[in-house]
C-alpha atoms as a PDB file:
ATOM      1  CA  UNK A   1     146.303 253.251  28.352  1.00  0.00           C
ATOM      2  CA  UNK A   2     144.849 255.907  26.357  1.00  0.00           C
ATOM      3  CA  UNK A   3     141.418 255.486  24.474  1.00  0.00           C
ATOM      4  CA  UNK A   4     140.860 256.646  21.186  1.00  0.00           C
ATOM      5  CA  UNK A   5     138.457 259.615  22.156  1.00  0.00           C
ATOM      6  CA  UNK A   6     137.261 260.747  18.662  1.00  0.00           C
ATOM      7  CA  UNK A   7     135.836 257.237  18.178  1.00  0.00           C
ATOM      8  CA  UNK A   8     134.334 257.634  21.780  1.00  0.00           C
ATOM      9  CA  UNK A   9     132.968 261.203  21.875  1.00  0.00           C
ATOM     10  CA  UNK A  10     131.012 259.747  18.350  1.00  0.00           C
ATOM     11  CA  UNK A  11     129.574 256.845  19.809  1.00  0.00           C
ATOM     12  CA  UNK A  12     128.793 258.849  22.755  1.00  0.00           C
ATOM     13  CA  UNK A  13     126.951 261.171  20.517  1.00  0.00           C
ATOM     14  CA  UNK A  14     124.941 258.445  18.793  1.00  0.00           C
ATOM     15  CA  UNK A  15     123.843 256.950  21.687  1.00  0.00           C
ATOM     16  CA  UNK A  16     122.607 259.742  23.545  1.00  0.00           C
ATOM     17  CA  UNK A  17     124.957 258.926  26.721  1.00  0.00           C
ATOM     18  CA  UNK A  18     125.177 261.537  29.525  1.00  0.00           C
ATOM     19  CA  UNK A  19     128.220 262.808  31.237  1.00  0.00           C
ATOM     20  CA  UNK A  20     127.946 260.184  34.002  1.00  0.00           C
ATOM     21  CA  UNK A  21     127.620 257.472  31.225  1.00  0.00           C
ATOM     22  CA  UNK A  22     130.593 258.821  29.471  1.00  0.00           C
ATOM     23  CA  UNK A  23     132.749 258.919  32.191  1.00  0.00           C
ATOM     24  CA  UNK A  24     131.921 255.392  33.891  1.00  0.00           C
ATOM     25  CA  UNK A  25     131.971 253.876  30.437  1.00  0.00           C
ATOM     26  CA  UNK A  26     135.505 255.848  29.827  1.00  0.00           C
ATOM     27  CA  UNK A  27     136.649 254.622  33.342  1.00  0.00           C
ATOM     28  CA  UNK A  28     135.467 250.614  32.540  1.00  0.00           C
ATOM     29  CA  UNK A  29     137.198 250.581  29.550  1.00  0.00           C
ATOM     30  CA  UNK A  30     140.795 252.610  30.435  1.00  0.00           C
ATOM     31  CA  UNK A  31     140.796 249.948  33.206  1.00  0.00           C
ATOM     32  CA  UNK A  32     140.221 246.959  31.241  1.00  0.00           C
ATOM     33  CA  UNK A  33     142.330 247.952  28.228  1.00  0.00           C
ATOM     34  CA  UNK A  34     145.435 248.096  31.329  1.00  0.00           C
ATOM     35  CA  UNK A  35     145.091 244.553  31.706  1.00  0.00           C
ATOM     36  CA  UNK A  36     144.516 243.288  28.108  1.00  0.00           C
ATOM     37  CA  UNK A  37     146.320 245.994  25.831  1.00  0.00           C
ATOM     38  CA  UNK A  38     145.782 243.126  23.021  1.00  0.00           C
ATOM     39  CA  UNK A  39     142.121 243.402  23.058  1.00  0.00           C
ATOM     40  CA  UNK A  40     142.401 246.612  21.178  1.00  0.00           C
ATOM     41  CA  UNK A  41     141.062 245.319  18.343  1.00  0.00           C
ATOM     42  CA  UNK A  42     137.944 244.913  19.294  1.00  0.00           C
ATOM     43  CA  UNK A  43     137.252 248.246  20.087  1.00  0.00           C
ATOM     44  CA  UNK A  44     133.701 248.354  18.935  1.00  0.00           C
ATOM     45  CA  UNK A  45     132.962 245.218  20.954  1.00  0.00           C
ATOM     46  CA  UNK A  46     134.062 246.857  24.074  1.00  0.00           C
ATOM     47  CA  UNK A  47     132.741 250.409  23.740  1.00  0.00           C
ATOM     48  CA  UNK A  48     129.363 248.456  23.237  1.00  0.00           C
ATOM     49  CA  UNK A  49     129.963 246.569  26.238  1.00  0.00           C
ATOM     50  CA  UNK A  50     131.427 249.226  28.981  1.00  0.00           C
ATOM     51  CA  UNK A  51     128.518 251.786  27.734  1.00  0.00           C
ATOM     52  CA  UNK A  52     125.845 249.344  28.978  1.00  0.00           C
ATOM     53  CA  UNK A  53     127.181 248.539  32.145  1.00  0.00           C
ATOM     54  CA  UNK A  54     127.483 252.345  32.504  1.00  0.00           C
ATOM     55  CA  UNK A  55     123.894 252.565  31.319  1.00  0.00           C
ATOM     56  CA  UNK A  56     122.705 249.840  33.891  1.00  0.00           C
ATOM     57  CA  UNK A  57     125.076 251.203  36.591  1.00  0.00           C
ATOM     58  CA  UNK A  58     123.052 255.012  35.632  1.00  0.00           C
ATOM     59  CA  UNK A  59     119.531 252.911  35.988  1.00  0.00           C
ATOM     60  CA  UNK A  60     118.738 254.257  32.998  1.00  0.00           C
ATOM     61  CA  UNK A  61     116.687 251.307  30.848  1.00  0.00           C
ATOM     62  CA  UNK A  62     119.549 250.228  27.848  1.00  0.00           C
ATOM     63  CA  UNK A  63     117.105 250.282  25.146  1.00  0.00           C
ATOM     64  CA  UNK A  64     115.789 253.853  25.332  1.00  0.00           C
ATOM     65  CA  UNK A  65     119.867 254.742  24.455  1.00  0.00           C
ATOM     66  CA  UNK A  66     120.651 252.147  22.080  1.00  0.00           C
ATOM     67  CA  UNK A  67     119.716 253.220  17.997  1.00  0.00           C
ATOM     68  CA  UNK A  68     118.607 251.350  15.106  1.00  0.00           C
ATOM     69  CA  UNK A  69     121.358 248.872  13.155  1.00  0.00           C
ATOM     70  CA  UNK A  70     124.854 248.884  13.681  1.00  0.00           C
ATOM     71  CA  UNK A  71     126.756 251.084  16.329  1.00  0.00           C
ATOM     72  CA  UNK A  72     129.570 252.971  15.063  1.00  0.00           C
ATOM     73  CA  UNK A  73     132.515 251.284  13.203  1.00  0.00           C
ATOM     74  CA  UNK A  74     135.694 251.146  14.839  1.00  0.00           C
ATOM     75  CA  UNK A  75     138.702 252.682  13.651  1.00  0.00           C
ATOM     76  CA  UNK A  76     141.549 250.509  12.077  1.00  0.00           C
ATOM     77  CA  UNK A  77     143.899 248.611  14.546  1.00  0.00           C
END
């Protein structure tokens, strides 16, 4: 299943994430968006999610990525 990568390349942006991060967190998600397409909808939730398992899985301490208040909206289902 395809993710939505405007939404991603922006949150990607935001946070700072390097290549390695964006392609783990890409990989994470693609793969668990194949086995629960209706989860979809709570794209911002996820995102959130698969970039700081990417960002642990880097070794990389979370909160030196992560900005003040809310990460990026996501786009309408």
């Amino acid at each position: 299943m395809k993710v939505e990568k405007s939404y991603q390349e922006q949150l990607f942006t935001e946070l700072g994430a390097s290549e390695a991060v964006k392609s783990r967190s890409m990989e994470l998600l693609s793969a668990y968006l194949k086995e629960k397409p209706e989860d979809r909808a709570r794209m911002d939730i996820l995102n959130a999610s698969a970039l700081y398992i990417s960002f642990i899985l880097e070794d990389r301490p979370v909160s030196q990525n992560l900005v003040a208040g809310p990460l990026v909206s996501a786009p309408p289902p």
